[in-house]
PDB file of N, CA and C in Angstrom:
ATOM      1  N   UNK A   1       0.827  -1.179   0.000  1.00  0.00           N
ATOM      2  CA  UNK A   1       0.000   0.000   0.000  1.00  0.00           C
ATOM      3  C   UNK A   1       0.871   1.242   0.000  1.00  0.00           C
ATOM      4  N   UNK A   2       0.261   2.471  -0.691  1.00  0.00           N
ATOM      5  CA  UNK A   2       1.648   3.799  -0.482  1.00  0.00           C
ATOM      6  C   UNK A   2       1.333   4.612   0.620  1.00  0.00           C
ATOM      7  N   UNK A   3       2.294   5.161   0.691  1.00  0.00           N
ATOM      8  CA  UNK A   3       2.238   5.993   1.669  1.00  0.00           C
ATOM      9  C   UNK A   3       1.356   7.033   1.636  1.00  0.00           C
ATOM     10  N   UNK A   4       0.583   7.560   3.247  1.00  0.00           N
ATOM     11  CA  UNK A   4      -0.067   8.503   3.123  1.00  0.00           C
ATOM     12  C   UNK A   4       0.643   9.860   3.409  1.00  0.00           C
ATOM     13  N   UNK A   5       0.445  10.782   2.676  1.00  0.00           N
ATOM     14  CA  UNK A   5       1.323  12.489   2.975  1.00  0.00           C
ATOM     15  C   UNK A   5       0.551  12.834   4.005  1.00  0.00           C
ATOM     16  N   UNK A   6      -0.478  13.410   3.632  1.00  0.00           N
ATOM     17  CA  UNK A   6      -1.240  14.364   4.118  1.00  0.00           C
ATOM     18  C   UNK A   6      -2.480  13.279   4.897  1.00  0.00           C
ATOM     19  N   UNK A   7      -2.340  12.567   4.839  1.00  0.00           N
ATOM     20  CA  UNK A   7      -3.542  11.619   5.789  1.00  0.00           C
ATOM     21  C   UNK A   7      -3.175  10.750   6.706  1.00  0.00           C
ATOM     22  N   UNK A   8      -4.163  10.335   7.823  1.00  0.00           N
ATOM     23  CA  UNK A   8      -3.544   9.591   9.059  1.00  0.00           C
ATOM     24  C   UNK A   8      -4.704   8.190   8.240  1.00  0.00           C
ATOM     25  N   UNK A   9      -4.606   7.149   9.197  1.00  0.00           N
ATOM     26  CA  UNK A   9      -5.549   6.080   8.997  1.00  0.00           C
ATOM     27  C   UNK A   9      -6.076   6.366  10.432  1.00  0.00           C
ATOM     28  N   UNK A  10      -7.581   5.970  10.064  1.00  0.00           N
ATOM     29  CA  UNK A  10      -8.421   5.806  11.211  1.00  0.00           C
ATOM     30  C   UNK A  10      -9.073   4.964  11.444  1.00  0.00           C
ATOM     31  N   UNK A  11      -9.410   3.817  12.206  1.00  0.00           N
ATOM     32  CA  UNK A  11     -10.357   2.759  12.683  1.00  0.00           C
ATOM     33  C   UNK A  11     -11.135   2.923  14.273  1.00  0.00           C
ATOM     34  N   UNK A  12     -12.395   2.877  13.589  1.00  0.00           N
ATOM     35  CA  UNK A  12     -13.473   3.445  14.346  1.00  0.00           C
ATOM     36  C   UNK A  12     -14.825   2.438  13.611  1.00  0.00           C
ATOM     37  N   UNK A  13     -15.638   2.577  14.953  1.00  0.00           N
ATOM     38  CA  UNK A  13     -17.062   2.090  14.600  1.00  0.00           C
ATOM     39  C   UNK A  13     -18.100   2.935  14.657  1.00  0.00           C
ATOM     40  N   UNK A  14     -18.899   3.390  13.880  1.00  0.00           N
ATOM     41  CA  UNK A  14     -20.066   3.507  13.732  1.00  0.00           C
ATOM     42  C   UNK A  14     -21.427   3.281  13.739  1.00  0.00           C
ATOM     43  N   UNK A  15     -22.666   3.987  14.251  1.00  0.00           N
ATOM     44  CA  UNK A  15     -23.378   3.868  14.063  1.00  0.00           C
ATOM     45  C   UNK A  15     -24.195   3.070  12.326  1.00  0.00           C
ATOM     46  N   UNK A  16     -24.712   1.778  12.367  1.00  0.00           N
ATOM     47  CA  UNK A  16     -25.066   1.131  11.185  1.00  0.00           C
ATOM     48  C   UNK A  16     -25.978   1.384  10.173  1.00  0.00           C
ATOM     49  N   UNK A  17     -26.783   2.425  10.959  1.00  0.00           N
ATOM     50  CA  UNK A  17     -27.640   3.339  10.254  1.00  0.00           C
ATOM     51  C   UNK A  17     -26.796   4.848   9.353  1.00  0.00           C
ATOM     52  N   UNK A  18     -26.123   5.482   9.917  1.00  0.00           N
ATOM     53  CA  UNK A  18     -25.341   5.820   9.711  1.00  0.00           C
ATOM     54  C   UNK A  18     -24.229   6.027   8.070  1.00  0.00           C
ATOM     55  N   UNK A  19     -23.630   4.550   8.729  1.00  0.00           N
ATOM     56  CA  UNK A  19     -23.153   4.294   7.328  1.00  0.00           C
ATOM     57  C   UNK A  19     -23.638   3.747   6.013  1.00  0.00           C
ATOM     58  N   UNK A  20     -24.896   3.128   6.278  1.00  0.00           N
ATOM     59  CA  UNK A  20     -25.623   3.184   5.045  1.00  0.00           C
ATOM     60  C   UNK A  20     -25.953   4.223   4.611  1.00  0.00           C
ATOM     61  N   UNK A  21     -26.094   5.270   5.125  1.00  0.00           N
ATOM     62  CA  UNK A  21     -26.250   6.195   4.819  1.00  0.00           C
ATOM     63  C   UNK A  21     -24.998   7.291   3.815  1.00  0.00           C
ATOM     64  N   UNK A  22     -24.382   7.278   4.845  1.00  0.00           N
ATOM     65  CA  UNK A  22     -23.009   7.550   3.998  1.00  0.00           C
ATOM     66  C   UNK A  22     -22.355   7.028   3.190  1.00  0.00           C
ATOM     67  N   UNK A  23     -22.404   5.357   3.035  1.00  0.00           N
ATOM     68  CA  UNK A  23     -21.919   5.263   1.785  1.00  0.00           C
ATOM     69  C   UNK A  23     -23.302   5.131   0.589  1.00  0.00           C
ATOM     70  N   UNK A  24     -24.525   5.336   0.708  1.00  0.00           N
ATOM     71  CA  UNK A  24     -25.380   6.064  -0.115  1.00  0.00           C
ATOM     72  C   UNK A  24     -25.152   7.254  -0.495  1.00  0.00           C
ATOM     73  N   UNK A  25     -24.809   8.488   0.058  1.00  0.00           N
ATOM     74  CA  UNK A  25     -24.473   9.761   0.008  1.00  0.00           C
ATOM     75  C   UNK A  25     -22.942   9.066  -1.584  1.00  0.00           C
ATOM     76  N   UNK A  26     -22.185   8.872  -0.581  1.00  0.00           N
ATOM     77  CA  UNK A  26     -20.849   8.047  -1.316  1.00  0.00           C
ATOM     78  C   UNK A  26     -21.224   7.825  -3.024  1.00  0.00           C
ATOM     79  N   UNK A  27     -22.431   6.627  -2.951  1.00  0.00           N
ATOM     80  CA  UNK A  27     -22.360   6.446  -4.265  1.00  0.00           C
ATOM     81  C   UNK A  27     -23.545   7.925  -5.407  1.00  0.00           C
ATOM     82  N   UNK A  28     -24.095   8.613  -4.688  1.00  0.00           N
ATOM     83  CA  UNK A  28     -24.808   9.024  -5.223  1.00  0.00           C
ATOM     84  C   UNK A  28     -23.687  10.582  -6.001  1.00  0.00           C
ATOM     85  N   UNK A  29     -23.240  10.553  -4.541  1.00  0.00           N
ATOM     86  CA  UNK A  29     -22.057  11.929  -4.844  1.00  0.00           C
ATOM     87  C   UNK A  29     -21.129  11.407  -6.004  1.00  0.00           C
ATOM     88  N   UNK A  30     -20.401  10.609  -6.020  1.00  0.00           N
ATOM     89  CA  UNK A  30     -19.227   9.856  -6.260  1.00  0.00           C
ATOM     90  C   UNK A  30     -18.118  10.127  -5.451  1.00  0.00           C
ATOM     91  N   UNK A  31     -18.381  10.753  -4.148  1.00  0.00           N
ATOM     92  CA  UNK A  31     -17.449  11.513  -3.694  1.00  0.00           C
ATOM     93  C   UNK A  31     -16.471  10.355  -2.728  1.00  0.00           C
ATOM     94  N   UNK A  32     -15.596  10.417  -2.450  1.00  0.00           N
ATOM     95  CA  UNK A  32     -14.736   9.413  -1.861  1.00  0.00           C
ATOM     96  C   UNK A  32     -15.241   9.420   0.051  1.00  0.00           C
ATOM     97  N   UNK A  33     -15.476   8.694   0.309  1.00  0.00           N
ATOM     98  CA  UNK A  33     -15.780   8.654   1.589  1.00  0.00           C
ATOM     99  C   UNK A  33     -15.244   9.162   2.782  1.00  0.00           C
ATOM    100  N   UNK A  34     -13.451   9.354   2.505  1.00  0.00           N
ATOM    101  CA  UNK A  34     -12.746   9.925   3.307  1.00  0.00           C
ATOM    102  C   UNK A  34     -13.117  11.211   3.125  1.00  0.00           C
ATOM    103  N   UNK A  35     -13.103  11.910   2.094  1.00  0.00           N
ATOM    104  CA  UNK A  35     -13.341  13.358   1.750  1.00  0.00           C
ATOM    105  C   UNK A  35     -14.570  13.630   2.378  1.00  0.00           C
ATOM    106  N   UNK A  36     -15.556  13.063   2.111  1.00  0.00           N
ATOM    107  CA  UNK A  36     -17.106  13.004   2.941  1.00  0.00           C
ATOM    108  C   UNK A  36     -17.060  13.122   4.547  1.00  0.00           C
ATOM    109  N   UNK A  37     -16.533  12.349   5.378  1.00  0.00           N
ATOM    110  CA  UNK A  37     -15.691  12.457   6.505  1.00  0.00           C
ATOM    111  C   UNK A  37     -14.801  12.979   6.885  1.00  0.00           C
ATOM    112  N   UNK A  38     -14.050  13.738   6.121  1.00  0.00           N
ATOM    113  CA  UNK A  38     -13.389  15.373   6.421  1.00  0.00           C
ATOM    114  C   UNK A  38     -13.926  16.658   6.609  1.00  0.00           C
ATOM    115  N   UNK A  39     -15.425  16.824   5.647  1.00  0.00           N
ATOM    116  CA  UNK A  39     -16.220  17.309   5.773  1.00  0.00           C
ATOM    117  C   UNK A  39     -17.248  17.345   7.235  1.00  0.00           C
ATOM    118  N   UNK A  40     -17.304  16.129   7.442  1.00  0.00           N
ATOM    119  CA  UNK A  40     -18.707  16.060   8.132  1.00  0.00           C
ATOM    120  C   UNK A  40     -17.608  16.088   9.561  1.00  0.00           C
ATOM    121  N   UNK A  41     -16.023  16.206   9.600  1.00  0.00           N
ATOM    122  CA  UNK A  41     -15.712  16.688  11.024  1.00  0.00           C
ATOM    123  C   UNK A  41     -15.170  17.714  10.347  1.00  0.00           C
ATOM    124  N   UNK A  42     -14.825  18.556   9.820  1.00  0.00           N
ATOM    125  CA  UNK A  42     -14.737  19.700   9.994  1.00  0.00           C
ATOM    126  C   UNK A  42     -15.955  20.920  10.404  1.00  0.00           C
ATOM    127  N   UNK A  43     -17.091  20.723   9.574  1.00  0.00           N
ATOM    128  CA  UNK A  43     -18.371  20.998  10.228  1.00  0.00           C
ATOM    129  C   UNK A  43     -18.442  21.104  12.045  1.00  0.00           C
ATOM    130  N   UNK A  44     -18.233  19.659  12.400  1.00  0.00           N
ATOM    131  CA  UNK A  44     -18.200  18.920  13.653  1.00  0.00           C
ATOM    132  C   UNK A  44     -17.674  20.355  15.070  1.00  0.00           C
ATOM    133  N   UNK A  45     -16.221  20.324  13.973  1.00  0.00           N
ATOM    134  CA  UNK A  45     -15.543  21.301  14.750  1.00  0.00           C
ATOM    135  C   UNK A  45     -15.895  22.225  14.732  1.00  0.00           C
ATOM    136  N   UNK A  46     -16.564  23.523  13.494  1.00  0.00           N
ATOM    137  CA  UNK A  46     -17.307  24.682  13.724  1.00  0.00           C
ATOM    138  C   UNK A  46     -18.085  24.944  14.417  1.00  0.00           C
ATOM    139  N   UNK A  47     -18.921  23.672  14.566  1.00  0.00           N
ATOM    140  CA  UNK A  47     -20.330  23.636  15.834  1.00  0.00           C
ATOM    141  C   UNK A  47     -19.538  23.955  16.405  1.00  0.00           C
ATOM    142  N   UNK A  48     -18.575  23.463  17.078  1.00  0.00           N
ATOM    143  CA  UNK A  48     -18.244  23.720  18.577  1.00  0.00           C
ATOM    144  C   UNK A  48     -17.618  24.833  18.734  1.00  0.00           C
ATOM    145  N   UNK A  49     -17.025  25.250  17.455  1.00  0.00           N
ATOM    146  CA  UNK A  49     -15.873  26.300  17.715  1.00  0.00           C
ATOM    147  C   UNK A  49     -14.391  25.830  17.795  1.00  0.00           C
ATOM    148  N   UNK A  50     -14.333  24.872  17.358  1.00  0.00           N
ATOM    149  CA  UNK A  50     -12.696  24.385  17.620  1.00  0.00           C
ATOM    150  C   UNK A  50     -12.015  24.764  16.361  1.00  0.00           C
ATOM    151  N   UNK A  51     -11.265  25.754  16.521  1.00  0.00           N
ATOM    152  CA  UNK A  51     -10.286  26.182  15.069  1.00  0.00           C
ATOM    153  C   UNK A  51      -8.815  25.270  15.308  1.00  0.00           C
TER     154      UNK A  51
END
């Protein structure tokens, strides 16, 4: 596998509802799932205010 630059790996569980969901979003977008999940915590962090 190559190396990642700019990305960490993450393993985590989720809610199962959830990810059907997201990888629906996934195929409908075509958007890559990680990118989708960069999004949906960067958001994450504005709620709160975390710069």
């Amino acid at each position: 596998m190559g190396e990642l630059v700019n990305r960490a790996r993450l393993a985590t569980s989720v809610d199962k509802d959830l990810l059907k969901k997201l990888n629906a979003l996934k195929q409908k977008t075509r958007i890559d799932r990680s990118k989708l999940l960069d999004e949906a915590i960067e958001l994450l962090l504005e709620k709160h205010n975390f710069k």
